[in-house]
N, C-alpha and C. Protein backbone atom coordinates (compact mmCIF):
# COMPACT_ATOMS: atom_id res chain seq x y z
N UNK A 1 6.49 -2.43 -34.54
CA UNK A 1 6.28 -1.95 -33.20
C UNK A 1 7.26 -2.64 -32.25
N UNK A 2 8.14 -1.88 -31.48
CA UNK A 2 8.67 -2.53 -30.47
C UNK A 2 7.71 -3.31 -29.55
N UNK A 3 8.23 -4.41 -29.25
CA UNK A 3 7.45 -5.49 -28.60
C UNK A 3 7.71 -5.17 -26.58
N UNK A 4 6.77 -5.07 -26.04
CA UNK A 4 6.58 -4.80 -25.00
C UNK A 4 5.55 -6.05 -24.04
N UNK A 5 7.00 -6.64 -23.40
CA UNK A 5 6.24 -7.66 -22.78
C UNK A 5 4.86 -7.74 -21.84
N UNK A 6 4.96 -6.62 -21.28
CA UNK A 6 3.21 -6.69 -20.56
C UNK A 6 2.08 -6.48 -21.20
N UNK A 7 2.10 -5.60 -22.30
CA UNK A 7 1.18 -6.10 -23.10
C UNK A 7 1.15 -7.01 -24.05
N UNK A 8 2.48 -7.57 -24.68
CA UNK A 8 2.07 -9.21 -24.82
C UNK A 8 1.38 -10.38 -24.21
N UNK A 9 1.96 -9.86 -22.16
CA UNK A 9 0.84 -11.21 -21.52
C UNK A 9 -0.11 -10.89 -21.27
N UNK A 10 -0.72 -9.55 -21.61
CA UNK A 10 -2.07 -9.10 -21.40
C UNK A 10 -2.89 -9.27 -22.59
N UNK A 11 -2.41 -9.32 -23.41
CA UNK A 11 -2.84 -9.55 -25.02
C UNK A 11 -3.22 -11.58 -24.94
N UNK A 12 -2.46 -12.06 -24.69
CA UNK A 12 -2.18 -13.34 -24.62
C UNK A 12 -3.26 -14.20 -23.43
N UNK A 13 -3.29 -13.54 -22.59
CA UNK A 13 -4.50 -13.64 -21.44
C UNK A 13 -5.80 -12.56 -21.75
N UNK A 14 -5.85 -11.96 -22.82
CA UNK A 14 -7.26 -11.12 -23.13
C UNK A 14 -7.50 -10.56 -21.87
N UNK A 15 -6.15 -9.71 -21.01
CA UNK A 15 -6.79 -9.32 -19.85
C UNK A 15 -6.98 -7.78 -20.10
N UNK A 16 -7.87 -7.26 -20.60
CA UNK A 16 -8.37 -6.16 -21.00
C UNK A 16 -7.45 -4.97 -19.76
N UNK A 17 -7.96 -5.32 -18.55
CA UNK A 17 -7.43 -4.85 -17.67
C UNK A 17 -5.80 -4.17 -17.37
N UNK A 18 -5.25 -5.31 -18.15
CA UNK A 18 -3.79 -5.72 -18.34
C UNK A 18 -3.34 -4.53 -19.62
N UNK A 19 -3.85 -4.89 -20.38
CA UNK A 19 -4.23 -4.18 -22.13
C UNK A 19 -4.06 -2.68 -21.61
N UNK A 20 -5.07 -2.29 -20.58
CA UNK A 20 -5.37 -0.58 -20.32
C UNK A 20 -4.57 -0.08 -19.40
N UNK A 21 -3.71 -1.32 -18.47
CA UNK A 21 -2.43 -0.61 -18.00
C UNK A 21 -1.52 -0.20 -18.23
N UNK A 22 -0.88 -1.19 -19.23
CA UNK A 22 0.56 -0.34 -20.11
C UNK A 22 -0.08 0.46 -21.15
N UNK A 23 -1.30 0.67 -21.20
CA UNK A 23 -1.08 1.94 -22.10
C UNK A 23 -1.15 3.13 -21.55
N UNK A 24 -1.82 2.99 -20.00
CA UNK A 24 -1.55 3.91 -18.99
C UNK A 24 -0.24 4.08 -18.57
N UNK A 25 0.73 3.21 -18.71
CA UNK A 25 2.32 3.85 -18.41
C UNK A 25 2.43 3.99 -19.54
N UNK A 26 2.60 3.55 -20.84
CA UNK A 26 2.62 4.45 -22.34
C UNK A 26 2.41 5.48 -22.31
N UNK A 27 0.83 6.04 -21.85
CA UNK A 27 0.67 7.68 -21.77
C UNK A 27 2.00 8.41 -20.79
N UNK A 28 1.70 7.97 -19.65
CA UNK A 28 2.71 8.40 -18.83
C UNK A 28 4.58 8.67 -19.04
N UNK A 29 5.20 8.16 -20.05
CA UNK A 29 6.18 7.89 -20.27
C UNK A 29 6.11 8.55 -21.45
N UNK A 30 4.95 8.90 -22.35
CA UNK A 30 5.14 10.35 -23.29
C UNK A 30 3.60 11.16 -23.34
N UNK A 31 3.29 11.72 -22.12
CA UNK A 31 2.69 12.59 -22.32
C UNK A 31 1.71 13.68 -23.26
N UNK A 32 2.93 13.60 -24.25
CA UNK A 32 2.53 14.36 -25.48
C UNK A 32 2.00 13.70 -27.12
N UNK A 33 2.56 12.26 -26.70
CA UNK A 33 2.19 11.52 -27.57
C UNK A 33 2.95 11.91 -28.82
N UNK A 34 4.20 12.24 -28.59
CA UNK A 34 4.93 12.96 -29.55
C UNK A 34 5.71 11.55 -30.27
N UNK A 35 5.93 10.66 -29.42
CA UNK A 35 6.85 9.57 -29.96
C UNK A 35 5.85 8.81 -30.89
N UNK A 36 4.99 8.60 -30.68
CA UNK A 36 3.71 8.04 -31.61
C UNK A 36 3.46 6.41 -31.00
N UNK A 37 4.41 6.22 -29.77
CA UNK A 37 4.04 4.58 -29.46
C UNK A 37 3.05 4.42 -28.97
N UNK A 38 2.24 5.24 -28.15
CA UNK A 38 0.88 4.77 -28.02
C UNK A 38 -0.05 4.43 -29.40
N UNK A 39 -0.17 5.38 -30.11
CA UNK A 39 -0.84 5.07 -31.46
C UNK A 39 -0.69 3.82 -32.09
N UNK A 40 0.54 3.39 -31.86
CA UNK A 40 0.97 2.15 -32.75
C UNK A 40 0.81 1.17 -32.11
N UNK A 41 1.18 1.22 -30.38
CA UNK A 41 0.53 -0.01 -29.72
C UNK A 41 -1.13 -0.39 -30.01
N UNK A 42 -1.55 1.02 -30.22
CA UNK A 42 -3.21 1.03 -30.25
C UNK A 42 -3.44 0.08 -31.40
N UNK A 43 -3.07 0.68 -32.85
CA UNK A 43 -3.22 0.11 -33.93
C UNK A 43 -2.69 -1.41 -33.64
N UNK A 44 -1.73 -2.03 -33.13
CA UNK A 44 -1.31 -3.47 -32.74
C UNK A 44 -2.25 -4.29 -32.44
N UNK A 45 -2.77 -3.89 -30.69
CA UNK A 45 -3.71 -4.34 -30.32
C UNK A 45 -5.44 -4.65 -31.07
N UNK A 46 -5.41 -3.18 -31.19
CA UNK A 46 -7.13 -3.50 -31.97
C UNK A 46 -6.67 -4.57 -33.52
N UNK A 47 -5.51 -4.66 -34.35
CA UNK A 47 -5.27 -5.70 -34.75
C UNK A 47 -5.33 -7.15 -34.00
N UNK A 48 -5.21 -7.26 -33.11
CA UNK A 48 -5.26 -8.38 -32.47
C UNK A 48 -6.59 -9.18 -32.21
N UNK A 49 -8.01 -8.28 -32.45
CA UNK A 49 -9.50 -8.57 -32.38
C UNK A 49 -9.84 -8.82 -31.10
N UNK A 50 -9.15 -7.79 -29.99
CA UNK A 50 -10.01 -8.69 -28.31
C UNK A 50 -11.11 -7.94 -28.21
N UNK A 51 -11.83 -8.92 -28.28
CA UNK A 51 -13.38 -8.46 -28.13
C UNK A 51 -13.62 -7.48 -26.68
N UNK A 52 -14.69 -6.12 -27.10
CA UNK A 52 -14.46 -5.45 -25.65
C UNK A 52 -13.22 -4.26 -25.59
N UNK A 53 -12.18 -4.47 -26.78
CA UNK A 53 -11.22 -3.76 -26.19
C UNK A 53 -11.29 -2.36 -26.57
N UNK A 54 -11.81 -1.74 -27.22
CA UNK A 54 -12.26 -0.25 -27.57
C UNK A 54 -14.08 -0.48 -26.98
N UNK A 55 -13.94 0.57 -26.25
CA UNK A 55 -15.46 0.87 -25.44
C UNK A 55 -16.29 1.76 -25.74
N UNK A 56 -17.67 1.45 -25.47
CA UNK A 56 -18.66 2.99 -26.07
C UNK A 56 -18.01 4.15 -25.21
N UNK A 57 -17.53 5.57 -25.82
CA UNK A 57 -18.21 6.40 -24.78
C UNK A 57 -18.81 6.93 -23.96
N UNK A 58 -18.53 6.70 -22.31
CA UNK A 58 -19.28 6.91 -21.44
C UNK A 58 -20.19 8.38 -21.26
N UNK A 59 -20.05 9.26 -22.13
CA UNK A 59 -19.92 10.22 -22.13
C UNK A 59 -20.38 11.49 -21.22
N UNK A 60 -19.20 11.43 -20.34
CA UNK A 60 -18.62 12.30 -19.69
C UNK A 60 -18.58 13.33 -20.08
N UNK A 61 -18.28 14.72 -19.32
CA UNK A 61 -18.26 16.18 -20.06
C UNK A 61 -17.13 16.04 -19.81
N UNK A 62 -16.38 16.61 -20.66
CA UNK A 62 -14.73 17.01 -20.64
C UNK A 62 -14.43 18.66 -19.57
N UNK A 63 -13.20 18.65 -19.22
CA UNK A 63 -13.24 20.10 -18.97
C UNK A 63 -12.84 20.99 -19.86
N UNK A 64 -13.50 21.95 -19.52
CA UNK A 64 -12.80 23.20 -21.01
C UNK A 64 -11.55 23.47 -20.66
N UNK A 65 -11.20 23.64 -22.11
CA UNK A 65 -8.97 24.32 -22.52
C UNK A 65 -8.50 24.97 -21.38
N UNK A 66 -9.69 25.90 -20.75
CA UNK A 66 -8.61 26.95 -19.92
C UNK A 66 -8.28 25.96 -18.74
N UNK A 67 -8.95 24.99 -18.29
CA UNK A 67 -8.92 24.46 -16.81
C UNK A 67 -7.45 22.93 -17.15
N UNK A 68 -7.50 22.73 -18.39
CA UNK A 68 -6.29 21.63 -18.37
C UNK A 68 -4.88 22.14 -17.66
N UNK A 69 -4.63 21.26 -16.68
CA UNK A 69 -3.23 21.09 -16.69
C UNK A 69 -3.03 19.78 -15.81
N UNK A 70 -1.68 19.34 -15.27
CA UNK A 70 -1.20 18.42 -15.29
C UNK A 70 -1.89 16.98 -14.33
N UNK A 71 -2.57 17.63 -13.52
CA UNK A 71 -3.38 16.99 -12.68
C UNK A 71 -4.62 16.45 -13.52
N UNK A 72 -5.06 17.32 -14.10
CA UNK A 72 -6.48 17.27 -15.26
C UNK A 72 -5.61 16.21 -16.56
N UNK A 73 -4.92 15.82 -16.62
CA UNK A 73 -3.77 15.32 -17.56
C UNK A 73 -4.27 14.37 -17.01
N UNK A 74 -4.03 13.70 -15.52
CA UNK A 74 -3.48 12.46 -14.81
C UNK A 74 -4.81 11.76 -14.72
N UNK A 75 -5.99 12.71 -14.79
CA UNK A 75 -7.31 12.45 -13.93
C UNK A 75 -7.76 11.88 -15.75
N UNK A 76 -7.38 12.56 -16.75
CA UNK A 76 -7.99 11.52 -17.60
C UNK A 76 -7.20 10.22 -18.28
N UNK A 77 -5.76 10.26 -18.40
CA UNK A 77 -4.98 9.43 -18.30
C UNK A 77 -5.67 8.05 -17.60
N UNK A 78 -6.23 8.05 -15.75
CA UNK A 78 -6.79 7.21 -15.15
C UNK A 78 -7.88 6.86 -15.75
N UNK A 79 -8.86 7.73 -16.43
CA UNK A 79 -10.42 7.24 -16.39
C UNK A 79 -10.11 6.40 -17.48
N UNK A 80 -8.93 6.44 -18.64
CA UNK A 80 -8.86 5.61 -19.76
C UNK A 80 -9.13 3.70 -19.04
N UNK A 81 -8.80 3.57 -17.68
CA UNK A 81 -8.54 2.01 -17.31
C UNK A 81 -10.08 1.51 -17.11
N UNK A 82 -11.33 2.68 -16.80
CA UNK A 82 -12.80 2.31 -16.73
C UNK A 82 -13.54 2.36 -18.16
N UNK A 83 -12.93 3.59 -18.89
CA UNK A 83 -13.37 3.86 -20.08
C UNK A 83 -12.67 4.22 -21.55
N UNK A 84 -12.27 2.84 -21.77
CA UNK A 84 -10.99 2.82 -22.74
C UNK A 84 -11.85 3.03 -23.97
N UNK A 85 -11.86 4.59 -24.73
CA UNK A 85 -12.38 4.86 -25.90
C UNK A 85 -11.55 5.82 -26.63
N UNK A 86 -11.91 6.16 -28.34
CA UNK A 86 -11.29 6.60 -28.85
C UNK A 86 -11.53 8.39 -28.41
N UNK A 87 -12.47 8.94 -27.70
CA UNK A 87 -12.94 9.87 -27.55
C UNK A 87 -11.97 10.47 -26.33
N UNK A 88 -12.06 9.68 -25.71
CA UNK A 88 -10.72 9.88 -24.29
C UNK A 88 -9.61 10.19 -24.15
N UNK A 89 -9.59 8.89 -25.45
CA UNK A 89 -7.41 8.73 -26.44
C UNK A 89 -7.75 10.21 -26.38
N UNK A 90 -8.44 10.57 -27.99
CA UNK A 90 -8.22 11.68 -28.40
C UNK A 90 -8.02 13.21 -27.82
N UNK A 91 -8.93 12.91 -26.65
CA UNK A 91 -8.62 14.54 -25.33
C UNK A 91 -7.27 13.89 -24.43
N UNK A 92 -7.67 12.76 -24.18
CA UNK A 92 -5.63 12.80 -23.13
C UNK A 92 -5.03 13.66 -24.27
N UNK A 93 -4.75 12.88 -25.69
CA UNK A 93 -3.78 13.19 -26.82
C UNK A 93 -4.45 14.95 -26.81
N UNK A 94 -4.78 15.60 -26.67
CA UNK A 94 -5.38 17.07 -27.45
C UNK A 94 -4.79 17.85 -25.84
N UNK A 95 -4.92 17.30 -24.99
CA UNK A 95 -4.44 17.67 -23.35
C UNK A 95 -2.63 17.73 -23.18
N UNK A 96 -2.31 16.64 -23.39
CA UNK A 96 -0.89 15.91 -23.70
C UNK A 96 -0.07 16.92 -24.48
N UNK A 97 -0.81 17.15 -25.81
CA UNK A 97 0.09 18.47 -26.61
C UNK A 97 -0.06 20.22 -25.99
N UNK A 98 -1.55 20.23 -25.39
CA UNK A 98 -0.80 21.70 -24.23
C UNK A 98 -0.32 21.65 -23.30
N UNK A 99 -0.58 20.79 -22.22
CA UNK A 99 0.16 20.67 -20.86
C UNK A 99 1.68 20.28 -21.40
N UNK A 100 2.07 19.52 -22.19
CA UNK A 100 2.99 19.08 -22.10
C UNK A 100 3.84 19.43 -23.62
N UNK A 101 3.55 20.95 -24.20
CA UNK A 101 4.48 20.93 -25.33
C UNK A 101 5.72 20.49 -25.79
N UNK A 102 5.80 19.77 -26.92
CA UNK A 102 6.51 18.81 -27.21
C UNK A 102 8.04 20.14 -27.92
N UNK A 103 9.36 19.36 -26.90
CA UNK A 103 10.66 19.94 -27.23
C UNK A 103 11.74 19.01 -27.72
N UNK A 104 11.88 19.55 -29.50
CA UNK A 104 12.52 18.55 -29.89
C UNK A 104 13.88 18.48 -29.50
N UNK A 105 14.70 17.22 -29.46
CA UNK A 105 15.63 17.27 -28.85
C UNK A 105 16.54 16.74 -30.24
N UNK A 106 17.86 16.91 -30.26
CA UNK A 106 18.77 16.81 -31.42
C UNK A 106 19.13 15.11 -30.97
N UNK A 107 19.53 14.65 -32.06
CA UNK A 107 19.71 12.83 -31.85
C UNK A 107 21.26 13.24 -31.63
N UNK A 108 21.56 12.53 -30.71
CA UNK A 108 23.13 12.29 -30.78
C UNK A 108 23.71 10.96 -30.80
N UNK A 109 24.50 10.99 -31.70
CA UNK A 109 24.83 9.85 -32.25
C UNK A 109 25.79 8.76 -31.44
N UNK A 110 26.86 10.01 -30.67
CA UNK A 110 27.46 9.38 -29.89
C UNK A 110 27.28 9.56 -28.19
N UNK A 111 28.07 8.47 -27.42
CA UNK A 111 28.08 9.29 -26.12
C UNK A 111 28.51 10.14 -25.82
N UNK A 112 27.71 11.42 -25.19
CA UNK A 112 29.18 12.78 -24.47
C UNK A 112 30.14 11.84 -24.11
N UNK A 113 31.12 12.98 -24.25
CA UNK A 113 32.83 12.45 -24.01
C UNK A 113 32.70 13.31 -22.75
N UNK A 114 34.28 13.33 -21.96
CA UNK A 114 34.63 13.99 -21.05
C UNK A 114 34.62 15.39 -20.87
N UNK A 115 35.21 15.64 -22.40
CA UNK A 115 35.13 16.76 -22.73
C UNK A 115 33.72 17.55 -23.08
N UNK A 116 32.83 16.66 -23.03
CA UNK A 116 31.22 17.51 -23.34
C UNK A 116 30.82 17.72 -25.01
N UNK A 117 31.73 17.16 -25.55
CA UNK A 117 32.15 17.20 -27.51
C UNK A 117 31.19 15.95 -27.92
N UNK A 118 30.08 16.31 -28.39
CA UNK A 118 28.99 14.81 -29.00
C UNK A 118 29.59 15.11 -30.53
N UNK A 119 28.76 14.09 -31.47
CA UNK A 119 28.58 14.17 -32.79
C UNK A 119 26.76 14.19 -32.87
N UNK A 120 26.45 15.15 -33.55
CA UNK A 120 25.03 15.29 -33.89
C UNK A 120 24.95 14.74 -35.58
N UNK A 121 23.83 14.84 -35.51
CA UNK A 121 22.96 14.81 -37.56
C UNK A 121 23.99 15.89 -37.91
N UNK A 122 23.77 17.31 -36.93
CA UNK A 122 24.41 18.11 -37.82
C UNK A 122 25.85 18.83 -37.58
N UNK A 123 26.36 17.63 -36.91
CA UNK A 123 27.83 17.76 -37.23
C UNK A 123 28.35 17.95 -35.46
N UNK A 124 29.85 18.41 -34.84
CA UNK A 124 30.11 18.42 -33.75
C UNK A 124 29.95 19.57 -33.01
N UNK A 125 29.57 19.56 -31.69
CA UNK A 125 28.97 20.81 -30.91
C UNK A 125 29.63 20.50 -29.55
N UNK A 126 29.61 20.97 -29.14
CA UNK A 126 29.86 21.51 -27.37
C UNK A 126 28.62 21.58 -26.55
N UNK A 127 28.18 20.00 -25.77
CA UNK A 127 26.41 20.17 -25.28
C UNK A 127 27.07 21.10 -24.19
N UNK A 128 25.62 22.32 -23.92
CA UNK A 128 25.83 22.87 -22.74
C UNK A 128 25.80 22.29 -21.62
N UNK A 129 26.29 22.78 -20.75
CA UNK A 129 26.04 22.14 -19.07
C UNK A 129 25.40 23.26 -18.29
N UNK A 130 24.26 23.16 -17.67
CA UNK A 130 24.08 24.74 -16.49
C UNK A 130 24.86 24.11 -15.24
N UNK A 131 24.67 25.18 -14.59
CA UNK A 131 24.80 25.26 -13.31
C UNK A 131 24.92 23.86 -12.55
N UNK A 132 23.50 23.62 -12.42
CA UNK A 132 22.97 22.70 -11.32
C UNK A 132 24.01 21.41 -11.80
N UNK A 133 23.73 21.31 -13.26
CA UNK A 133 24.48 20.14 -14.07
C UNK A 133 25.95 19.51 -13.12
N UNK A 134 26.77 21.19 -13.52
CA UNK A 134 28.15 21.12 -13.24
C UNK A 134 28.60 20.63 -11.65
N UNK A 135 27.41 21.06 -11.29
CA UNK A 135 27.64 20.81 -9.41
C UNK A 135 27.39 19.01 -9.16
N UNK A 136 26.76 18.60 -9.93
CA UNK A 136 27.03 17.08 -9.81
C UNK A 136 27.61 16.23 -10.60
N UNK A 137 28.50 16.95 -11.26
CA UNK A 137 29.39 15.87 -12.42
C UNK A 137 30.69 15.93 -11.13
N UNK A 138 31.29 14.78 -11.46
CA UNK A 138 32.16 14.26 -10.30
C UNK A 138 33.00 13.49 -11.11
N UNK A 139 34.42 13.67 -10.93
CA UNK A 139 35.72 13.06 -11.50
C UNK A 139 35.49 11.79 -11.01
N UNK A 140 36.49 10.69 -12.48
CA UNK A 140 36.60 9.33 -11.98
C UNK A 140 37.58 9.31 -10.60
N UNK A 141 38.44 9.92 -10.56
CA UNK A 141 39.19 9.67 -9.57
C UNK A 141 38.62 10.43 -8.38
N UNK A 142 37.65 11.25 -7.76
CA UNK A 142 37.04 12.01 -6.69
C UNK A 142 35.93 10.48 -6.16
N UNK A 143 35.17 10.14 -7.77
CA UNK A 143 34.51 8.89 -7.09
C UNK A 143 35.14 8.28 -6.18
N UNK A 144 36.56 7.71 -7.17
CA UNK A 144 37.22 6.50 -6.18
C UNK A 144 37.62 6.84 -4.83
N UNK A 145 38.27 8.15 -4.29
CA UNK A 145 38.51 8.98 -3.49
C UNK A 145 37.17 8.88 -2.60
N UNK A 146 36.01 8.75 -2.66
CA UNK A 146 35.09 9.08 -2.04
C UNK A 146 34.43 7.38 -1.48
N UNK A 147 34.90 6.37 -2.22
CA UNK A 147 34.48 4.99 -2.20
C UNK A 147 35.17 4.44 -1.09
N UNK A 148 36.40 5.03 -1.70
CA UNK A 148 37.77 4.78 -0.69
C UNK A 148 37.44 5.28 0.73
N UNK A 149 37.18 6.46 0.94
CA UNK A 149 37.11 7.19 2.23
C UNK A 149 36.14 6.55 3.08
N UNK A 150 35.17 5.57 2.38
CA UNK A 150 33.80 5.52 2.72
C UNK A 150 34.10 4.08 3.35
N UNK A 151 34.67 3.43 2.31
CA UNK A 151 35.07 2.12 2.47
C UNK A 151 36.40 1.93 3.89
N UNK A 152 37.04 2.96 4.18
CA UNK A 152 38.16 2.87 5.33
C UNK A 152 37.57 3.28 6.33
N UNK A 153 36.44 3.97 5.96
CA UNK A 153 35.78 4.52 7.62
C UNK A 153 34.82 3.13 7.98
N UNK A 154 34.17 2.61 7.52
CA UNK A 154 33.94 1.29 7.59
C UNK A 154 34.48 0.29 8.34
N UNK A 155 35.65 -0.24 7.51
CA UNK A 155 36.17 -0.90 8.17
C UNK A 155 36.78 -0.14 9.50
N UNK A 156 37.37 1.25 9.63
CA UNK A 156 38.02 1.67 11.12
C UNK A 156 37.04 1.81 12.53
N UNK A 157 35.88 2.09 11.95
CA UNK A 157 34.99 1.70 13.02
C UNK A 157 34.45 0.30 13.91
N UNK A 158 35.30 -0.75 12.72
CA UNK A 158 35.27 -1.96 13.38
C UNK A 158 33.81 -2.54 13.34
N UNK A 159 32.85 -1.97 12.84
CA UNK A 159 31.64 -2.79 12.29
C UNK A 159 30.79 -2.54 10.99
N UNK A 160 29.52 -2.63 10.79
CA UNK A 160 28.53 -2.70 9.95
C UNK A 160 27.73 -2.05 10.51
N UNK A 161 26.74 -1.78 9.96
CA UNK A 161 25.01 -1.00 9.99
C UNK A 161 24.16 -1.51 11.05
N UNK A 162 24.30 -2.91 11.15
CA UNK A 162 23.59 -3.83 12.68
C UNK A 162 24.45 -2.97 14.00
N UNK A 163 25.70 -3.40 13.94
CA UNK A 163 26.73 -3.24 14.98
C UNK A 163 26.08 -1.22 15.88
N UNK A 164 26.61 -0.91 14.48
CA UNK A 164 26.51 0.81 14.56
C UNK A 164 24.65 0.76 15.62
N UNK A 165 23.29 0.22 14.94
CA UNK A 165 22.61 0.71 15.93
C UNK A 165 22.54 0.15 16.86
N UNK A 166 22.55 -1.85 16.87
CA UNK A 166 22.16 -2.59 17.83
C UNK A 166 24.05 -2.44 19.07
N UNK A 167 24.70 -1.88 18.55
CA UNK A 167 25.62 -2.13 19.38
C UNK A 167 26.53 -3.64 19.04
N UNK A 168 26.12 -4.07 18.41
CA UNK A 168 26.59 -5.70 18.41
C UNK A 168 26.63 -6.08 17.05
N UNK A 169 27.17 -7.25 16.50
CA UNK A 169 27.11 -7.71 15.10
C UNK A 169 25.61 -8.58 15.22
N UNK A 170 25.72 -8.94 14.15
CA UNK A 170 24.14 -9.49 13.65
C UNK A 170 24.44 -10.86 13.77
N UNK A 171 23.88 -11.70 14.47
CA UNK A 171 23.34 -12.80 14.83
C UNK A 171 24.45 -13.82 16.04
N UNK A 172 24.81 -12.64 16.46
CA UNK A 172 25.64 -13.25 18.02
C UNK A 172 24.81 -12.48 18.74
């Protein structure tokens, strides 16, 4: 298991509290539970024996399939920090895979190049770019062009960010 420092000092301080927060950004950071690190943090921890740390079921009524979505996601995601059980895991996780169907993505091995040319598992491709993409990719030299422009208007105005509202430099 990759080692994740907040729940090491929450593990380390038995702060249960601590314990049910990063697994609340765990959920949050995969939704779908597709990567499997919640599971494995789970299995870590309850290796660890903190007494308390899997809870009875409060048991709550769940909402029915048709009413899940992303808000109904978030609202049980939260109740996991009052009522950390396997019954809960299991509907975030059963919620997580419809709200949030899992889209596999191809590993790429290398970084895009300039040219947009990766190396995949299955050999070299051309990643697409849409639209929106293309409108914010920006040349090395337009950056510098733009740093530059930014950086001379600066200095030609003869001050800073204080000057500009207070009228004056900062601390005369």
């Amino acid at each position: 298991m990759e080692k994740i420092a907040a729940l090491e000092d929450a593990i380390a301080k038995k702060s249960l509290v601590g314990i049910y927060s990063v697994f609340y950004t765990i959920a949050h950071g995969d939704p779908n539970f597709s990567s499997g690190k919640f599971r494995e943090a789970l299995r870590y921890v309850k290796a660890q024996n903190i007494e308390g740390f899997i809870q009875e079921f409060d048991g709550e009524e769940f909402e029915p399939e048709d009413s899940w979505d992303e808000d109904y996601w978030a609202l049980v995601a939260s109740s996991l920090v009052d009522n950390f059980c396997e019954e809960r895991i299991d509907h975030l996780e059963k919620i997580g895979r419809r709200v949030y169907p899992y889209k596999e993505k191809m590993r790429i091995k290398t970084e895009p190049s300039k040219g947009d040319t990766v190396q995949t598992s299955q050999g070299m491709f051309r990643m697409p770019i849409n639209a929106r993409q293309k409108e914010r990719l920006i040349s090395e030299e337009k950056k510098h062009n733009v740093k530059s422009a930014h950086i001379g208007k600066m200095n030609k105005d003869g001050g800073g960010f204080l000057k500009r509202i207070f009228g004056r430099e900062s601390g005369r």
